[in-house]
Protein backbone atom coordinates (compact mmCIF):
# COMPACT_ATOMS: atom_id res chain seq x y z
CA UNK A 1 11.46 6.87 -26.12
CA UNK A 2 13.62 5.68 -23.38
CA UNK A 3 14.58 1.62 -23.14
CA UNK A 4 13.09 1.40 -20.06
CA UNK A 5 10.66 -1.17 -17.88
CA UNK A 6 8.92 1.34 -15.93
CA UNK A 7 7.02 0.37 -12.69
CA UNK A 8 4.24 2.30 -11.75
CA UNK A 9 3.18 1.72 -8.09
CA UNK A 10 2.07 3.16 -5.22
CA UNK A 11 3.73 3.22 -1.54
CA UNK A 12 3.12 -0.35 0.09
CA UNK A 13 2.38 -2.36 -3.26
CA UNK A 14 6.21 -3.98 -3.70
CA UNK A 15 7.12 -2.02 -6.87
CA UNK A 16 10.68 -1.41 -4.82
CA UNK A 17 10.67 -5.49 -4.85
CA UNK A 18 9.26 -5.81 -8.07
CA UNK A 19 12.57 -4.02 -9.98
CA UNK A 20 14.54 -5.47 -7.45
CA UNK A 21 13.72 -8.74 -8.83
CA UNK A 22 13.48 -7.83 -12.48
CA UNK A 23 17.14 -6.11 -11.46
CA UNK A 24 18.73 -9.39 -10.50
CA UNK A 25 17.01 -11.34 -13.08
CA UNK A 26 18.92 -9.73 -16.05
CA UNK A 27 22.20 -9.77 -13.96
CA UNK A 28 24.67 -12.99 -13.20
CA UNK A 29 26.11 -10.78 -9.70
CA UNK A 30 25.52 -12.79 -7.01
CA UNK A 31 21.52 -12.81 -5.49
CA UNK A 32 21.51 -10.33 -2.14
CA UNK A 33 18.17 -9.99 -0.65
CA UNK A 34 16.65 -6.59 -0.46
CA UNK A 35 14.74 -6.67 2.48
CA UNK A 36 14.76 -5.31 5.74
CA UNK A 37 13.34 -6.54 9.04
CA UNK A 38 9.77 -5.36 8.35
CA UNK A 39 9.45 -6.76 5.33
CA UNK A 40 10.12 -4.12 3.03
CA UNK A 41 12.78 -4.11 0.15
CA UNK A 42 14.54 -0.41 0.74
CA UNK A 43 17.82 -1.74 1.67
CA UNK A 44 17.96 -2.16 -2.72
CA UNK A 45 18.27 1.26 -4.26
CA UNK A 46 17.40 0.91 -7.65
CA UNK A 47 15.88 4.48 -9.57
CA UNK A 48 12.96 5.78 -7.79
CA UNK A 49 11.39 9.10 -9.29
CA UNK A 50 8.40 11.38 -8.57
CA UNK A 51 7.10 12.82 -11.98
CA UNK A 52 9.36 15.96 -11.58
CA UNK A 53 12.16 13.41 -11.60
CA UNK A 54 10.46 11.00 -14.77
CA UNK A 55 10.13 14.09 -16.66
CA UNK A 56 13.72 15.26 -16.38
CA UNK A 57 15.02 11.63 -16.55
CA UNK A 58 12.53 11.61 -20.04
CA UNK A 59 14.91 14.56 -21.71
CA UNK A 60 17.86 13.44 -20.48
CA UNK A 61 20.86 10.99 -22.08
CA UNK A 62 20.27 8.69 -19.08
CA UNK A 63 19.16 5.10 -19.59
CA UNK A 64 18.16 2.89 -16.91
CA UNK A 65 16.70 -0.38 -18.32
CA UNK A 66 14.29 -0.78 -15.02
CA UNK A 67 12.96 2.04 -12.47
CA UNK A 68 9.54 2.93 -10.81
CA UNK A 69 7.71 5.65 -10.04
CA UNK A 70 4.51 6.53 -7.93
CA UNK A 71 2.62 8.53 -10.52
CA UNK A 72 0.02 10.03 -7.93
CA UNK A 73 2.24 11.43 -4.71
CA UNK A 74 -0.62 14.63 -4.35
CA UNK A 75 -4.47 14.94 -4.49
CA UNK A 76 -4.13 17.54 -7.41
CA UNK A 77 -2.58 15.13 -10.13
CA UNK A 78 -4.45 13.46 -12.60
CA UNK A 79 -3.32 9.99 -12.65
CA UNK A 80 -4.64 9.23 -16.15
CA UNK A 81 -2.49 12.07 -17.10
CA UNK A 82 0.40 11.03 -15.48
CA UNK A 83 -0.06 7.12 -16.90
CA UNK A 84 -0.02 8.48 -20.35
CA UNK A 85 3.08 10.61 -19.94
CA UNK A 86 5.08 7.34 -18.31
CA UNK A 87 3.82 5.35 -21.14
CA UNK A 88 4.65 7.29 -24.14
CA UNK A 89 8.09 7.85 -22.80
CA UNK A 90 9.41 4.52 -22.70
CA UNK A 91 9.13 0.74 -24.08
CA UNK A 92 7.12 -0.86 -20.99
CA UNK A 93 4.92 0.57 -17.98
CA UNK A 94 3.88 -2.21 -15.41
CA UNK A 95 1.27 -0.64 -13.67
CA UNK A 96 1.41 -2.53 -10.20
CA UNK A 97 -1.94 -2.43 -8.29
CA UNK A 98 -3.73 -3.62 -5.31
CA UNK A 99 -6.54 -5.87 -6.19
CA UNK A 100 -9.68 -6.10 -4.65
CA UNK A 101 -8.30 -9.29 -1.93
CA UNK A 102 -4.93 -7.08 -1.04
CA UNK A 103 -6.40 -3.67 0.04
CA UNK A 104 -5.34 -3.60 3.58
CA UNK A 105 -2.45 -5.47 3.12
CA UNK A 106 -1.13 -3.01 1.08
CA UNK A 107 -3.01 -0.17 3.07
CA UNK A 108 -1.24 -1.48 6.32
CA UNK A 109 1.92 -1.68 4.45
CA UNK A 110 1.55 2.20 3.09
CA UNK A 111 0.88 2.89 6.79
CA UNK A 112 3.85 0.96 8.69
CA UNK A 113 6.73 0.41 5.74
CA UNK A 114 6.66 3.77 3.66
CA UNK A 115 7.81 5.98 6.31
CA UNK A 116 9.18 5.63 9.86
CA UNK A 117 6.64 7.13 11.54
CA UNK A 118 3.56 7.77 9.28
CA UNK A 119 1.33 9.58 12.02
CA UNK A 120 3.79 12.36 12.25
CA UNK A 121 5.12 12.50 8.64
CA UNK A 122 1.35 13.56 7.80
CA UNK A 123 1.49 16.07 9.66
CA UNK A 124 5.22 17.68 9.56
CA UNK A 125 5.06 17.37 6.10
CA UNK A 126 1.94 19.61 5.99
CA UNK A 127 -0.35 16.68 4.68
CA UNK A 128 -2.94 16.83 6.99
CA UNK A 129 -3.77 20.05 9.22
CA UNK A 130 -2.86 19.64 13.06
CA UNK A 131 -5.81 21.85 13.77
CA UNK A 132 -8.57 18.93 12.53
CA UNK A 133 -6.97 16.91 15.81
CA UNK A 134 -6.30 19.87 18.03
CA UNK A 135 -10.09 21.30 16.93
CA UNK A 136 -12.46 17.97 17.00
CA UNK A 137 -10.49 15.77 19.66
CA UNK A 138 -9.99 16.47 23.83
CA UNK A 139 -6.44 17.50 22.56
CA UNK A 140 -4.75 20.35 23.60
CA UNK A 141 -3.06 22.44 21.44
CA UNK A 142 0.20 22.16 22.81
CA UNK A 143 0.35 19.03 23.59
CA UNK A 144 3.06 17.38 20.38
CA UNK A 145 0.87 15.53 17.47
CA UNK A 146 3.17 12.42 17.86
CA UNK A 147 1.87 12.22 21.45
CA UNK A 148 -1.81 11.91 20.14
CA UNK A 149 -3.93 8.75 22.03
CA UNK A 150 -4.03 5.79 20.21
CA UNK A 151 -7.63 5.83 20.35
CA UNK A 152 -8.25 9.52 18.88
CA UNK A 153 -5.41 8.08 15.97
CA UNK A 154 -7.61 5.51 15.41
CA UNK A 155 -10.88 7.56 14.94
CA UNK A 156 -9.19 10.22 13.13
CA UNK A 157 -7.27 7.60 10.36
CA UNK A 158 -11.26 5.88 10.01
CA UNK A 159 -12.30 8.85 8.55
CA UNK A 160 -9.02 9.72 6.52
CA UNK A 161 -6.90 6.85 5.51
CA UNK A 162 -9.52 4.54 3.15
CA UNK A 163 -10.71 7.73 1.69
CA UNK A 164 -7.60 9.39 1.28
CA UNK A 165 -6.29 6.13 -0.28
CA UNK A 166 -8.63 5.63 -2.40
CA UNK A 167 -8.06 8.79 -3.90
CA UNK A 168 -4.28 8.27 -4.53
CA UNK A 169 -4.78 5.32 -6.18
CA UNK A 170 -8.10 6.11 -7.97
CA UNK A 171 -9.83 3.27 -6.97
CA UNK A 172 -10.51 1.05 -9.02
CA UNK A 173 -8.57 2.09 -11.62
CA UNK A 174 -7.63 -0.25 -14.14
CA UNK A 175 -11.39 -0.67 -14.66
CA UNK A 176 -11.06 3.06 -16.38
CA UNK A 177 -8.01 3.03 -17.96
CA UNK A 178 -5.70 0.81 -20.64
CA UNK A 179 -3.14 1.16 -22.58
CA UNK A 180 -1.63 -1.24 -25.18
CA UNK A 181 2.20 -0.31 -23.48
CA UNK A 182 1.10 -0.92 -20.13
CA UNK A 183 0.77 -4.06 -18.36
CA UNK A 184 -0.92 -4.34 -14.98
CA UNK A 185 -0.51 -6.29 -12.53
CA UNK A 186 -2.38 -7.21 -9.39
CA UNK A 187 -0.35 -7.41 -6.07
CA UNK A 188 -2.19 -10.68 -5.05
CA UNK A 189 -0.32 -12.47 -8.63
CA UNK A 190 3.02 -11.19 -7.90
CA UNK A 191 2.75 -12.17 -4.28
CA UNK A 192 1.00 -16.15 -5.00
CA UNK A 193 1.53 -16.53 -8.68
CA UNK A 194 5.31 -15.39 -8.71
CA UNK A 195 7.32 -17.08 -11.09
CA UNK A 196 4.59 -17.06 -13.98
CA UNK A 197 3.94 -12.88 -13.22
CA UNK A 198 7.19 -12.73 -13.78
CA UNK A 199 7.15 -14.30 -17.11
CA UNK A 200 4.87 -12.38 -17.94
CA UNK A 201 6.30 -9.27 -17.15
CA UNK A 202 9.71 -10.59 -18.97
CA UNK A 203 7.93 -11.40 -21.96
CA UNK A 204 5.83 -7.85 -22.48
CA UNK A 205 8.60 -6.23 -21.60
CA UNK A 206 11.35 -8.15 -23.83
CA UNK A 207 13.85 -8.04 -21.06
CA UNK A 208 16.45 -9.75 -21.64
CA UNK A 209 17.44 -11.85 -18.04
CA UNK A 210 20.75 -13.90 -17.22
CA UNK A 211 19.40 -16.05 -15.16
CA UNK A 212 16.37 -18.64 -14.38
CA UNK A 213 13.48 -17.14 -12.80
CA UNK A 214 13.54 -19.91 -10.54
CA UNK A 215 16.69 -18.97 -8.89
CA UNK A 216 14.35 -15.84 -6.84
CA UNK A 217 11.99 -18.45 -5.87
CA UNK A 218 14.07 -18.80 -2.32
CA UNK A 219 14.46 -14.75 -2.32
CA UNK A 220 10.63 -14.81 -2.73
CA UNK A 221 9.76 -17.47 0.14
CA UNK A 222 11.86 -15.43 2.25
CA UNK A 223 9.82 -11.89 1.74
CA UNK A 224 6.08 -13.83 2.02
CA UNK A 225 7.70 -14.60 5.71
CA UNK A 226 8.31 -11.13 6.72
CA UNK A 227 5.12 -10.07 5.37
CA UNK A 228 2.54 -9.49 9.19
CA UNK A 229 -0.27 -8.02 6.77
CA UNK A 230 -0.82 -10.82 4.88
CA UNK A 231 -4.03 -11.98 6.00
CA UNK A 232 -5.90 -8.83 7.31
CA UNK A 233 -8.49 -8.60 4.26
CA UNK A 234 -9.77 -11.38 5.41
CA UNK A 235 -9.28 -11.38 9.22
CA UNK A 236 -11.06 -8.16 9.02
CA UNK A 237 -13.92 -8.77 6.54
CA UNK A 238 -14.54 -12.07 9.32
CA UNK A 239 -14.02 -9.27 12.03
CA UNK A 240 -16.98 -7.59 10.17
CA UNK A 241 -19.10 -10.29 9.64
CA UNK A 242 -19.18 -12.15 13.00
CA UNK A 243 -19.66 -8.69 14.78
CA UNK A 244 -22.87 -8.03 13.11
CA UNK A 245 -24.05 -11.43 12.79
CA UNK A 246 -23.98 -11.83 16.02
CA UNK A 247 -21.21 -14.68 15.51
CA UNK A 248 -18.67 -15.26 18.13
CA UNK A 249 -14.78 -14.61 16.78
CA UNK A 250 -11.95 -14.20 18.33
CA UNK A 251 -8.79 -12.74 16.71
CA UNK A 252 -6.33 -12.43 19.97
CA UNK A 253 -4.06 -14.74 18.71
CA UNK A 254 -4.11 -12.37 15.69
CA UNK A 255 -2.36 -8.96 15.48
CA UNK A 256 -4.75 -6.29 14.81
CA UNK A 257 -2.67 -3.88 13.21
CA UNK A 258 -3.77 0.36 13.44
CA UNK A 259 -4.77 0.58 9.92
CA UNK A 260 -7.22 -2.81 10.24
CA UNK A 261 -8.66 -1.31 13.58
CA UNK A 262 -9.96 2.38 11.75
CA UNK A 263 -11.08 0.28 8.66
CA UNK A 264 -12.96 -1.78 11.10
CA UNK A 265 -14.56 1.70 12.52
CA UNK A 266 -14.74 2.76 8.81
CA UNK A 267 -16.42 -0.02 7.30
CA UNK A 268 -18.99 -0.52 10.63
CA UNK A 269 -19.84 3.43 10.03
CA UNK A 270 -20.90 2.77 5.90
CA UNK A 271 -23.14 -0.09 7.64
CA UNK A 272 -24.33 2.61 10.21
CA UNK A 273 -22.81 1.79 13.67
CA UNK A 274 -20.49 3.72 15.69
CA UNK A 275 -17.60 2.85 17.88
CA UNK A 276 -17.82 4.12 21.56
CA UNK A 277 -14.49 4.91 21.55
CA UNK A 278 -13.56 7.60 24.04
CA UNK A 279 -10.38 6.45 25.61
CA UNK A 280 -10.69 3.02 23.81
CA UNK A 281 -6.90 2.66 23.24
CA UNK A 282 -7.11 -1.04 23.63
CA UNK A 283 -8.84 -2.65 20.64
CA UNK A 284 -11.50 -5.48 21.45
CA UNK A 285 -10.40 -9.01 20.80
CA UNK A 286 -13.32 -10.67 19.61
CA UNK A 287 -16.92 -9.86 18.22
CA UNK A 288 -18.90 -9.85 21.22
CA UNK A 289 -16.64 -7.48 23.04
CA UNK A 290 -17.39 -5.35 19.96
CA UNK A 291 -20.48 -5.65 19.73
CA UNK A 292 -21.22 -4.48 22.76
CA UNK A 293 -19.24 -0.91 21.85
CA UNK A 294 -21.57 -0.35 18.58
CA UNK A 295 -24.17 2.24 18.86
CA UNK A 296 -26.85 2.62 15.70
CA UNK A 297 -26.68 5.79 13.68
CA UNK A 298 -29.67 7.46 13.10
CA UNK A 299 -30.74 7.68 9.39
């Protein structure tokens, strides 16, 4: 069993940030922040590993006292499976999750910080099918995928991205699965509740650190301020609500990232309305200029 502090994440949850800062906590070099301008934290290496990687790293003579891993990266693993493997193979797993308030934060953040350009990624990397845009959208076929209408992205991604994310993550899955070696914990603790997570991931883990926790507390202010997605659980869910409540809202002064305008179309379709949007490439501002776009599926 390796010496290791594992972190088990998934793209957009801040497990790059999360061994960043258990990295400089057991380390007296001098504090240099990780982040970039949108708010990520890939400008700090660190070990990153896919399972391939975890399970050569496992039966190796490496030892890396902290690295992280996204144990689900395809729809065919079994991410119990995966957990246990991580687990058994070194001294402490933090399984870092989105909770139930930091879904589309962290959905927005898998969308715009993961890769440069996640629309065409999907596709190039043979993710999702160019014929399901080419086939059910006024697309033609040789017209490039990265030149797709904003408003046939945004009906695509509300039928893929929640339900494709889901699935990665197993939703909701530390409801189905514990293990005495692994600790989890929730995205909305690390981000609000910092310095006492991060006893708490010191003490299960019996890492050793070099300096006062309190010393990333400036580090920490510093990422909440590049985060834009903070804030669109609950701008949406109001979105939502004062759309079918016939409640006036307006959210201009609010950026409406992509992701937050197909979970809007999403969520409306499990309450059974429908976006008219045919050439909608402009997103409506407030409720009542939504409202006025939803048409009533029929049973």
């Amino acid at each position: 069993m390796k010496d290791t502090v594992t972190i088990a994440f998934n793209g957009g949850a801040y497990g790059t940030y999360l061994e960043w800062c258990l990295t400089s906590l057991a380390t007296v070099d001098q504090i240099t922040d990780p982040f970039t301008s949108n708010g990520n934290s890939h400008n700090f290496v660190g070990h990153h590993m896919d399972m391939q990687r975890w399970r050569e790293y496992a039966d190796g003579n490496d030892v890396w006292r902290f690295c992280r891993i996204h144990p689900k990266s395809a729809r065919f693993l079994d991410l119990v499976d995966n957990m246990q493997e991580i687990v058994t193979g070194c001294q402490h797993t933090v399984l870092l999750y989105p909770d139930r308030d930091s879904q589309l934060l962290c959905v927005n953040n898998y969308y715009q910080k993961v890769m440069q350009d996640f629309w065409s990624s999907q596709f190039s990397m043979g993710h999702i099918d160019r014929s399901k845009i080419y086939n059910n959208w006024p697309m033609l076929k040789g017209r490039p995928i990265e030149d797709t209408p904003i408003w046939v992205r945004r009906e695509f991604l509300s039928y893929y991205l929640m339900p494709s994310w889901y699935s990665q993550i197993e939703w909701f899955f530390p409801d189905r699965w514990q293990h005495a070696r692994c600790q989890v914990v929730f995205v909305k603790d690390l981000l609000y509740n910092f310095i006492d997570t991060l006893e708490k991931i010191v003490n299960a883990g019996a890492i050793k650190i070099a300096r006062p926790l309190e010393e990333l507390q400036a580090s920490h202010q510093r990422m909440l301020c590049l985060q834009q997605n903070i804030g669109q659980d609950q701008l949406c869910h109001e979105i939502i609500d004062s759309t079918l409540s016939n409640k006036l809202f307006d959210w201009s002064a609010c950026p409406l990232p992509l992701a937050s305008q197909s979970w809007i179309q999403w969520q409306l379709r499990n309450q059974g309305w429908e976006i008219k949007c045919h050439e909608l490439n402009t997103f409506p501002t407030n409720s009542e200029s939504l409202e006025k776009l939803l048409v009533k599926i029929n049973p």
